[in-house]
Protein backbone atom coordinates (compact mmCIF):
# COMPACT_ATOMS: atom_id res chain seq x y z
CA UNK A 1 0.00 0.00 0.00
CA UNK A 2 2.86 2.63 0.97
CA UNK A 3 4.19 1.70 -2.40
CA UNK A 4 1.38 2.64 -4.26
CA UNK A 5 0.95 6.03 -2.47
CA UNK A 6 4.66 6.98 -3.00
CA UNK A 7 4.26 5.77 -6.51
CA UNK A 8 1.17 8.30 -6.82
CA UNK A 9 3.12 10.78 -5.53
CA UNK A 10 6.07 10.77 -7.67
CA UNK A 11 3.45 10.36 -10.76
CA UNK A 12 1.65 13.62 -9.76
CA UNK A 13 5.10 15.49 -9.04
CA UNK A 14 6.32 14.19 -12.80
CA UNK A 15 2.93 15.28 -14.43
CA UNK A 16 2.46 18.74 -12.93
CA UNK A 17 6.43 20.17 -12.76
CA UNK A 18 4.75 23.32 -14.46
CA UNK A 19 2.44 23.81 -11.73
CA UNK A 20 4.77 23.38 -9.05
CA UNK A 21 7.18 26.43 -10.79
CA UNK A 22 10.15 23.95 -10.90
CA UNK A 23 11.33 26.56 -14.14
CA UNK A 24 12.32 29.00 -11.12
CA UNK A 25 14.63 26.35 -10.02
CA UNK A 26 17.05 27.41 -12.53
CA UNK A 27 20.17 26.58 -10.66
CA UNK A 28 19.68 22.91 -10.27
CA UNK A 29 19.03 22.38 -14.02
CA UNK A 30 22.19 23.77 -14.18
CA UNK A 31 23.63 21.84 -11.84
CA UNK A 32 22.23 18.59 -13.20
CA UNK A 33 24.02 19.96 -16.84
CA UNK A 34 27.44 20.03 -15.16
CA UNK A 35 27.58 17.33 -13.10
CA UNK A 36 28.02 14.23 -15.72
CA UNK A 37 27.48 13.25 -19.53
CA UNK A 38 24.26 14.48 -20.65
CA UNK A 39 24.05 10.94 -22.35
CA UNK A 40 22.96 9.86 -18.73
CA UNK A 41 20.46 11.66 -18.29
CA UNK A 42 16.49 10.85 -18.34
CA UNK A 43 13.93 13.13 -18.36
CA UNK A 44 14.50 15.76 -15.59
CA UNK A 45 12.08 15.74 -12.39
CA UNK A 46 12.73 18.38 -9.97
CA UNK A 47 10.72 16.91 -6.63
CA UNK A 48 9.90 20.28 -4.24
CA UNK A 49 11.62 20.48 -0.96
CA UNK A 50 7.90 19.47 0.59
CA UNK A 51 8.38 15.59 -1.33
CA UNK A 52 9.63 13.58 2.37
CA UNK A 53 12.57 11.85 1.99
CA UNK A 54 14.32 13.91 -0.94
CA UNK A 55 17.93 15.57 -0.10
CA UNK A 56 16.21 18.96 -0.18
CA UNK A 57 13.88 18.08 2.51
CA UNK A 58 16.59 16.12 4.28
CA UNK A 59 18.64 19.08 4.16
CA UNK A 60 15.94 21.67 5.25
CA UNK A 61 14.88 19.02 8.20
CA UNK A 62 18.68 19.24 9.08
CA UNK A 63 19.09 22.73 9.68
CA UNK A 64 15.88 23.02 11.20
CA UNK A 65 17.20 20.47 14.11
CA UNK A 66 21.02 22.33 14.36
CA UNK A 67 19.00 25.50 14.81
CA UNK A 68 16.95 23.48 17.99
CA UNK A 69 19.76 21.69 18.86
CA UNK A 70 21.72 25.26 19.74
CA UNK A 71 18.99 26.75 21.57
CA UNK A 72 17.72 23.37 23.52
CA UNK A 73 21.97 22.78 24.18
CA UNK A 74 21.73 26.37 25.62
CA UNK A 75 19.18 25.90 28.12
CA UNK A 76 20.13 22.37 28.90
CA UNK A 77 23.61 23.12 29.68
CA UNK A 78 21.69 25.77 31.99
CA UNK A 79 20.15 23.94 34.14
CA UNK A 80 22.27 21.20 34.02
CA UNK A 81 24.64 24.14 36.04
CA UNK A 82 21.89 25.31 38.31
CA UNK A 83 21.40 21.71 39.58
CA UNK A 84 24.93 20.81 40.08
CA UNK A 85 25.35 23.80 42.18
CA UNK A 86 22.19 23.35 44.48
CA UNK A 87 23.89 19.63 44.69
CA UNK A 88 27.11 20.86 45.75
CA UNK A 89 25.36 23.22 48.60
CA UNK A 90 26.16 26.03 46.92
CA UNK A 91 23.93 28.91 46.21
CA UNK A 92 23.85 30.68 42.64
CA UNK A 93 22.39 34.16 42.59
């Protein structure tokens, strides 16, 4: 069944690239022209950043948890202080 969802997914990606403005993503058509022999190459399907699983989502989804990681680390490290303090008998103003 997941098979056949995915599969319907990639179909509707493939038919409607003009809807989903992949023409804007001018810079990885060019990419795609430099990086090997054009004899390779299929027909081009850009999948959108929103498609779960592709390397731009993977990428986006990866900054996203650096960017929490930082702050959470922040706070964590905080309290983490605090504690060992309070532990030790020592008071933090």
């Amino acid at each position: 069944m997941y098979a056949k969802i995915e599969a319907e997914r990639l179909l509707f990606i493939r038919l409607n690239q003009k809807k989903l403005h992949v023409d804007e993503y001018f810079h990885m058509k060019d990419a795609s022209k430099n990086d090997s022999d054009p004899a390779n190459h299929g027909k081009l399907v850009i999948l959108p950043s929103t498609f779960t699983g592709c390397p731009r989502n993977m990428h986006e989804y990866a900054q996203d948890i650096v960017t929490y990681v930082r702050w959470k680390a922040i706070t964590i490290h905080h309290i983490h202080f605090q504690s060992k303090l309070q532990r030790d008998g020592l008071k933090c103003d």
